[in-house]
PDB file of N, CA and C in Angstrom:
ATOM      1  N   UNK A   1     -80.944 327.122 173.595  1.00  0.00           N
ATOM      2  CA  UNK A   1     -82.332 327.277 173.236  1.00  0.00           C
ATOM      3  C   UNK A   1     -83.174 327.280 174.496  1.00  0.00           C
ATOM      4  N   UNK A   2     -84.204 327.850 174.253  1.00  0.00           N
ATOM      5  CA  UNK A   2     -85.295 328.261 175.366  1.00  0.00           C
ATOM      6  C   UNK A   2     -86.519 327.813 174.616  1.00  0.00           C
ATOM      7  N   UNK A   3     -87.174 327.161 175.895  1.00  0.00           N
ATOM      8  CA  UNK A   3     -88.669 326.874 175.436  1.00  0.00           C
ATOM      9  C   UNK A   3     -89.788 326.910 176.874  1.00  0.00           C
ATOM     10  N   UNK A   4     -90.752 327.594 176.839  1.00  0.00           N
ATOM     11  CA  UNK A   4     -91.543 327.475 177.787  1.00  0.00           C
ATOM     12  C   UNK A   4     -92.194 325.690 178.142  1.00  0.00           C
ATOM     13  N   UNK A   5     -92.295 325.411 179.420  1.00  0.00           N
ATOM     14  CA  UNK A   5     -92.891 324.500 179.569  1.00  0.00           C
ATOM     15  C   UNK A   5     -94.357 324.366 179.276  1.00  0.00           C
ATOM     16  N   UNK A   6     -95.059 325.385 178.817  1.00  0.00           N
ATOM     17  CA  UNK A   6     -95.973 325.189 178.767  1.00  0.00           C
ATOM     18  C   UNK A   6     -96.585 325.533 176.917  1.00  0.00           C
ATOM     19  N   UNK A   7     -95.300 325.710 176.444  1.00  0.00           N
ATOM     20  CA  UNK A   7     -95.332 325.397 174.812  1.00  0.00           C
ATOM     21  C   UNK A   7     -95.026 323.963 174.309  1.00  0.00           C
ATOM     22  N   UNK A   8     -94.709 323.457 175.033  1.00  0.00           N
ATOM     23  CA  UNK A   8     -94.542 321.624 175.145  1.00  0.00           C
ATOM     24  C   UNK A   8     -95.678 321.156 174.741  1.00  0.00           C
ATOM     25  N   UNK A   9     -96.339 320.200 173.835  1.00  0.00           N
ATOM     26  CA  UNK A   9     -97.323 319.931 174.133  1.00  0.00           C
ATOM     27  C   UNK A   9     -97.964 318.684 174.828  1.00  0.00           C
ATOM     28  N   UNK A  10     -98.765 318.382 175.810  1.00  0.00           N
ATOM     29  CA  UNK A  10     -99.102 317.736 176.908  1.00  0.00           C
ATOM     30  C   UNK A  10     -99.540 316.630 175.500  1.00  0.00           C
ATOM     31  N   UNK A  11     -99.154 315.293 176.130  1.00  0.00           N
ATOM     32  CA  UNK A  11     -98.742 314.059 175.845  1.00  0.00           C
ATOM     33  C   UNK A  11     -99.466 312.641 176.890  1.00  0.00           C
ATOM     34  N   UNK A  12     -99.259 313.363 178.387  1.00  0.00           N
ATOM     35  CA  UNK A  12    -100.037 312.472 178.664  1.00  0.00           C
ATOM     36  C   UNK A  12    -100.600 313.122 179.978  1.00  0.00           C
ATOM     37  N   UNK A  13    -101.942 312.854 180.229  1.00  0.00           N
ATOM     38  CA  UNK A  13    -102.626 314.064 181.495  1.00  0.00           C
ATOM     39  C   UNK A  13    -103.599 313.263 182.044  1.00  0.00           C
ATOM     40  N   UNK A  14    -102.473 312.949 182.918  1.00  0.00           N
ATOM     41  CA  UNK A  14    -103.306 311.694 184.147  1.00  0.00           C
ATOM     42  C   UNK A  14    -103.247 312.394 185.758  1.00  0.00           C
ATOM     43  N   UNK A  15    -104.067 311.888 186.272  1.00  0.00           N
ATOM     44  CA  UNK A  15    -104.512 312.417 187.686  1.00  0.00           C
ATOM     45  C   UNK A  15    -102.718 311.936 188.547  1.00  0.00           C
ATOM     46  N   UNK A  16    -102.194 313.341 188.750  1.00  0.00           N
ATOM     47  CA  UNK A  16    -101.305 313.161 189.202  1.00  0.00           C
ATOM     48  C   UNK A  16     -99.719 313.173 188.542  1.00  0.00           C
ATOM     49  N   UNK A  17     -99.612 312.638 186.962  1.00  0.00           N
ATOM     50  CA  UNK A  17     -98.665 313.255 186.274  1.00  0.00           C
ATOM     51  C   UNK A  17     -99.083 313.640 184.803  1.00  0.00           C
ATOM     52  N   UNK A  18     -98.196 314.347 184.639  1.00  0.00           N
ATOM     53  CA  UNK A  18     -98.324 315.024 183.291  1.00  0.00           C
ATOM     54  C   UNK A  18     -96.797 314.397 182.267  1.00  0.00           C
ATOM     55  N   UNK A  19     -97.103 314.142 181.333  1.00  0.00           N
ATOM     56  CA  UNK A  19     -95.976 314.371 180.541  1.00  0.00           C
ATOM     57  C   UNK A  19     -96.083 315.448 179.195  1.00  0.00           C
ATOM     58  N   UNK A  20     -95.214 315.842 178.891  1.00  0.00           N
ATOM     59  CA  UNK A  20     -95.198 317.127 177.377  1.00  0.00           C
ATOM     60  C   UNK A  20     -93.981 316.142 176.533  1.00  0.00           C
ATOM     61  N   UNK A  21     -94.440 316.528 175.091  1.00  0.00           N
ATOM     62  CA  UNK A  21     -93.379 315.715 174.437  1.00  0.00           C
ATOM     63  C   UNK A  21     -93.472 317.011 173.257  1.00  0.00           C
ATOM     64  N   UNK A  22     -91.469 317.334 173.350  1.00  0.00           N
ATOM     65  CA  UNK A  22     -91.567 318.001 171.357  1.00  0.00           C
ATOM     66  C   UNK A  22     -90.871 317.336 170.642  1.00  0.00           C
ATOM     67  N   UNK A  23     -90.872 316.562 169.935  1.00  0.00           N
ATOM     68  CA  UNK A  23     -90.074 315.682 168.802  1.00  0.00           C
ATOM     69  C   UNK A  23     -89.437 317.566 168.160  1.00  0.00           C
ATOM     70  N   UNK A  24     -88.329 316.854 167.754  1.00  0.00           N
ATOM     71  CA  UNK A  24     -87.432 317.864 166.683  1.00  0.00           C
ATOM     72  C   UNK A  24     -87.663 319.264 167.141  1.00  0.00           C
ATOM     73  N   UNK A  25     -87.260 319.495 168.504  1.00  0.00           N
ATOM     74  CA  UNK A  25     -87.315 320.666 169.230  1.00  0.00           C
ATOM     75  C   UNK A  25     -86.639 321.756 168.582  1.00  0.00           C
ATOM     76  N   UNK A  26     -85.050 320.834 168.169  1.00  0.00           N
ATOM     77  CA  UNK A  26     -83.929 321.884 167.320  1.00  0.00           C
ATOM     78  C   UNK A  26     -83.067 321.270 167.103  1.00  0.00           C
ATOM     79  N   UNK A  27     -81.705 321.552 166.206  1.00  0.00           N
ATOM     80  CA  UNK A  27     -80.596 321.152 165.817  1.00  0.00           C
ATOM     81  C   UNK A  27     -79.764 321.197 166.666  1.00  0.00           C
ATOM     82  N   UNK A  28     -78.670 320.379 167.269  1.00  0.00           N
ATOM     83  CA  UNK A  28     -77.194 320.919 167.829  1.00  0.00           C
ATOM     84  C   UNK A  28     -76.007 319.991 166.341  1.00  0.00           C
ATOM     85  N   UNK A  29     -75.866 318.828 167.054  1.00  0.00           N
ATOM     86  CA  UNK A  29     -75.036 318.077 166.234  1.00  0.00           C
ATOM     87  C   UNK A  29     -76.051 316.897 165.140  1.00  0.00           C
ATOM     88  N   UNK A  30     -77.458 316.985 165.541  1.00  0.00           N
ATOM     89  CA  UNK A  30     -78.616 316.250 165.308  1.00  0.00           C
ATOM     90  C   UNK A  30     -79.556 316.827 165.955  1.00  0.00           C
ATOM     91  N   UNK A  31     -80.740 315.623 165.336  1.00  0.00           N
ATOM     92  CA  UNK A  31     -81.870 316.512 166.073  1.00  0.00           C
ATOM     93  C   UNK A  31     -82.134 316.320 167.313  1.00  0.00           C
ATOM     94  N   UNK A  32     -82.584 317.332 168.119  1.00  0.00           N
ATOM     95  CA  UNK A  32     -83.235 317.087 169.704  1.00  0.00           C
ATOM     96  C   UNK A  32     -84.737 317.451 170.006  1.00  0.00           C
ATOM     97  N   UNK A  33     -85.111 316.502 171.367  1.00  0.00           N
ATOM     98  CA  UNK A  33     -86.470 316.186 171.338  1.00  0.00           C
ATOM     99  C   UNK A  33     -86.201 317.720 173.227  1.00  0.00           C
ATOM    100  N   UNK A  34     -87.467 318.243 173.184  1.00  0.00           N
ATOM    101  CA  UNK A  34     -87.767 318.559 174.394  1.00  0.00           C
ATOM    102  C   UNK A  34     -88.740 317.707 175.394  1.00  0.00           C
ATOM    103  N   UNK A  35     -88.459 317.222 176.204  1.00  0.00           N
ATOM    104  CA  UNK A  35     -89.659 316.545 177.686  1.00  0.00           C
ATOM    105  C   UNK A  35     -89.674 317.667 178.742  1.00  0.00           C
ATOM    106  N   UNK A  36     -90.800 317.388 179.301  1.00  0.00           N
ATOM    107  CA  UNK A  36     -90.857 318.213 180.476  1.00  0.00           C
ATOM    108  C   UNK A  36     -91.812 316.858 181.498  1.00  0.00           C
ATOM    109  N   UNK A  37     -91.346 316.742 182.616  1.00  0.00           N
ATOM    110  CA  UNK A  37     -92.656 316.060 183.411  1.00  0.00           C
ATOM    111  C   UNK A  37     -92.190 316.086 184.722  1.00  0.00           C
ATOM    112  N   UNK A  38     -93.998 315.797 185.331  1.00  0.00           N
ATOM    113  CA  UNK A  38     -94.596 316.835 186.387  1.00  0.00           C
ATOM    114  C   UNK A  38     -94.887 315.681 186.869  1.00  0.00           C
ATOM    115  N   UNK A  39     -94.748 314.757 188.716  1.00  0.00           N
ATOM    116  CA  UNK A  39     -95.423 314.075 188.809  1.00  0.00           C
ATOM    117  C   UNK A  39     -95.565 314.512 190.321  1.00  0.00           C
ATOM    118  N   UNK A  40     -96.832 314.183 191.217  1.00  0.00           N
ATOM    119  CA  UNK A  40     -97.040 314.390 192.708  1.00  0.00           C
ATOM    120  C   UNK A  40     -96.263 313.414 193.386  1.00  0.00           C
ATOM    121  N   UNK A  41     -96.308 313.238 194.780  1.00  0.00           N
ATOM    122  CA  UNK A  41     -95.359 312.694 195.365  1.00  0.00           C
ATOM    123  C   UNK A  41     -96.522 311.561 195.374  1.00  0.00           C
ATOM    124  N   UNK A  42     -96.181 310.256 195.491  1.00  0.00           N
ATOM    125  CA  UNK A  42     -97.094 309.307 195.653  1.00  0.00           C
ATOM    126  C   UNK A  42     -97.506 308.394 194.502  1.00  0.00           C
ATOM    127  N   UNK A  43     -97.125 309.531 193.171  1.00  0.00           N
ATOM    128  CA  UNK A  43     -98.037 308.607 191.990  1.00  0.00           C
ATOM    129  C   UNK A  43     -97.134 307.801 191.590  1.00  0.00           C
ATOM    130  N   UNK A  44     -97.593 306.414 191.086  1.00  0.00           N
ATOM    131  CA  UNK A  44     -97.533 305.248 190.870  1.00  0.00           C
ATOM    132  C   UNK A  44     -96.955 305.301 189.631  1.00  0.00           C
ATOM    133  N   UNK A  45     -96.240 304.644 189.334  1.00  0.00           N
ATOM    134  CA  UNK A  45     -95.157 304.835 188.031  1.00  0.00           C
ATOM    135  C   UNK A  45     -95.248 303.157 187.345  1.00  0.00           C
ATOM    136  N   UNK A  46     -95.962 302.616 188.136  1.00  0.00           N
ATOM    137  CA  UNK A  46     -95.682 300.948 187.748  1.00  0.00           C
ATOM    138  C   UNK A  46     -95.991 300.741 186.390  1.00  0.00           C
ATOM    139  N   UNK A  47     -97.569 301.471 185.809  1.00  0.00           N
ATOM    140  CA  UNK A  47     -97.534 301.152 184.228  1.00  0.00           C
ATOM    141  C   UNK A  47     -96.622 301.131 183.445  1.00  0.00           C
ATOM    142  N   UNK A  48     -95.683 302.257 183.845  1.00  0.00           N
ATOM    143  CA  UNK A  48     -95.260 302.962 182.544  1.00  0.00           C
ATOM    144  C   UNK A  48     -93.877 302.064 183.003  1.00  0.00           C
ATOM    145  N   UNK A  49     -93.429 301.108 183.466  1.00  0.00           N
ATOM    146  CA  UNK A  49     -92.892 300.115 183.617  1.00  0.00           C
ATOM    147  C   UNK A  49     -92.765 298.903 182.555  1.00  0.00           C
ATOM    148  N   UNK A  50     -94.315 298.933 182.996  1.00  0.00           N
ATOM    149  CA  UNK A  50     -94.587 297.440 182.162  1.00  0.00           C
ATOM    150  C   UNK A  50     -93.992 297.060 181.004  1.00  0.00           C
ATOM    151  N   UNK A  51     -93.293 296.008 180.832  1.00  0.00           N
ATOM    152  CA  UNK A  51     -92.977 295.307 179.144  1.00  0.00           C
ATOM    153  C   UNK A  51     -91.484 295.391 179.983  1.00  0.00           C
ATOM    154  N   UNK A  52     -90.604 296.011 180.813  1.00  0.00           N
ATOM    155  CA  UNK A  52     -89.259 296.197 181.093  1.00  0.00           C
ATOM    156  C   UNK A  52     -88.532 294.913 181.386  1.00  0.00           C
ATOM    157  N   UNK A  53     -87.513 295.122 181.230  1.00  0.00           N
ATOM    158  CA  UNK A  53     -87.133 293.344 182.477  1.00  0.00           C
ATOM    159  C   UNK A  53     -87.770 293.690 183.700  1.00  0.00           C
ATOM    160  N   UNK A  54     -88.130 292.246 184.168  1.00  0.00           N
ATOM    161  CA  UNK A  54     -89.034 292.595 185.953  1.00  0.00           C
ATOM    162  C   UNK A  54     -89.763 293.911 185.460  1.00  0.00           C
ATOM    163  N   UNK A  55     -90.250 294.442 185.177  1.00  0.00           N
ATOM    164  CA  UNK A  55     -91.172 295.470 185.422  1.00  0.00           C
ATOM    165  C   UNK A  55     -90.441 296.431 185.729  1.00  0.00           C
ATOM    166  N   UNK A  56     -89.353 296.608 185.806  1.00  0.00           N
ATOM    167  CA  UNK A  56     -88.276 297.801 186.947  1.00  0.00           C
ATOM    168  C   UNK A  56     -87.602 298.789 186.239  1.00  0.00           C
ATOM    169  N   UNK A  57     -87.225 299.401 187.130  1.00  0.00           N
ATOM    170  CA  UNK A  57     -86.363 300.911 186.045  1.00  0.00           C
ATOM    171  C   UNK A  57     -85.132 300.113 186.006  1.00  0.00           C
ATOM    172  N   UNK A  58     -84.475 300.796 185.513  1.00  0.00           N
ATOM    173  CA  UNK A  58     -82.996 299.663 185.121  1.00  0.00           C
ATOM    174  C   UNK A  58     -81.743 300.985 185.332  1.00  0.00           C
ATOM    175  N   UNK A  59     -82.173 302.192 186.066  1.00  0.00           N
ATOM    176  CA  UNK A  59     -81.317 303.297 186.490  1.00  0.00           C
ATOM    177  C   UNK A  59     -80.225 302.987 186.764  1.00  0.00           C
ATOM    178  N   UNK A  60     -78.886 302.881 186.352  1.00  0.00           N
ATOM    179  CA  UNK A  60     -77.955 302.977 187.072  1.00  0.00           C
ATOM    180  C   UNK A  60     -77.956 303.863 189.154  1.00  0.00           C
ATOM    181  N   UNK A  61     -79.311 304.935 188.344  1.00  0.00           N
ATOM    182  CA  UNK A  61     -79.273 305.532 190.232  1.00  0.00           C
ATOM    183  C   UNK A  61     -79.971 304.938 191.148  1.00  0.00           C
ATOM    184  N   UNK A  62     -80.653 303.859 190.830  1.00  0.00           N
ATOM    185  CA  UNK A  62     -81.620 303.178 191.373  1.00  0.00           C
ATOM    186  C   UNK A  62     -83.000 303.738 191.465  1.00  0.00           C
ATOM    187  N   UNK A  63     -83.281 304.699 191.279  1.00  0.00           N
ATOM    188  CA  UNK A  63     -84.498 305.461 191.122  1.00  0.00           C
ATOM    189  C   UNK A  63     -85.765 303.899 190.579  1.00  0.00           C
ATOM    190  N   UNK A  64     -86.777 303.785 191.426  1.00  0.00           N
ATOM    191  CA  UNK A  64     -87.725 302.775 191.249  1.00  0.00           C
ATOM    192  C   UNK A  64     -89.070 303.425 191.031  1.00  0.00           C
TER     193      UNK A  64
END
């Protein structure tokens, strides 16, 4: 399946990132969701943290 990123619809549009969310994009074995997101180099990711253990990503890649 193919979907334009810009048929996504924008979800969250903050100075610096964007997120798009499609719930029930399409079928394979169940249903699937499409994301797309856009962030500048620099922006701050700490909110969308909050509530986690420590505040932290919990990546196996370490990505913080």
């Amino acid at each position: 399946m193919h979907i334009s990123k810009n048929d996504i619809p924008i979800k969250v549009n903050a100075p610096g990132a964007v997120a798009r969310q499609m719930p029930d994009f399409g079928v394979a074995s169940g249903a699937i969701g499409a994301e797309y997101f856009t962030m500048n180099a620099g922006t701050d990711l700490a909110p969308l943290l909050e509530g986690l253990e420590g505040d932290a990503c919990h990546s196996p890649t370490g990505v913080t």
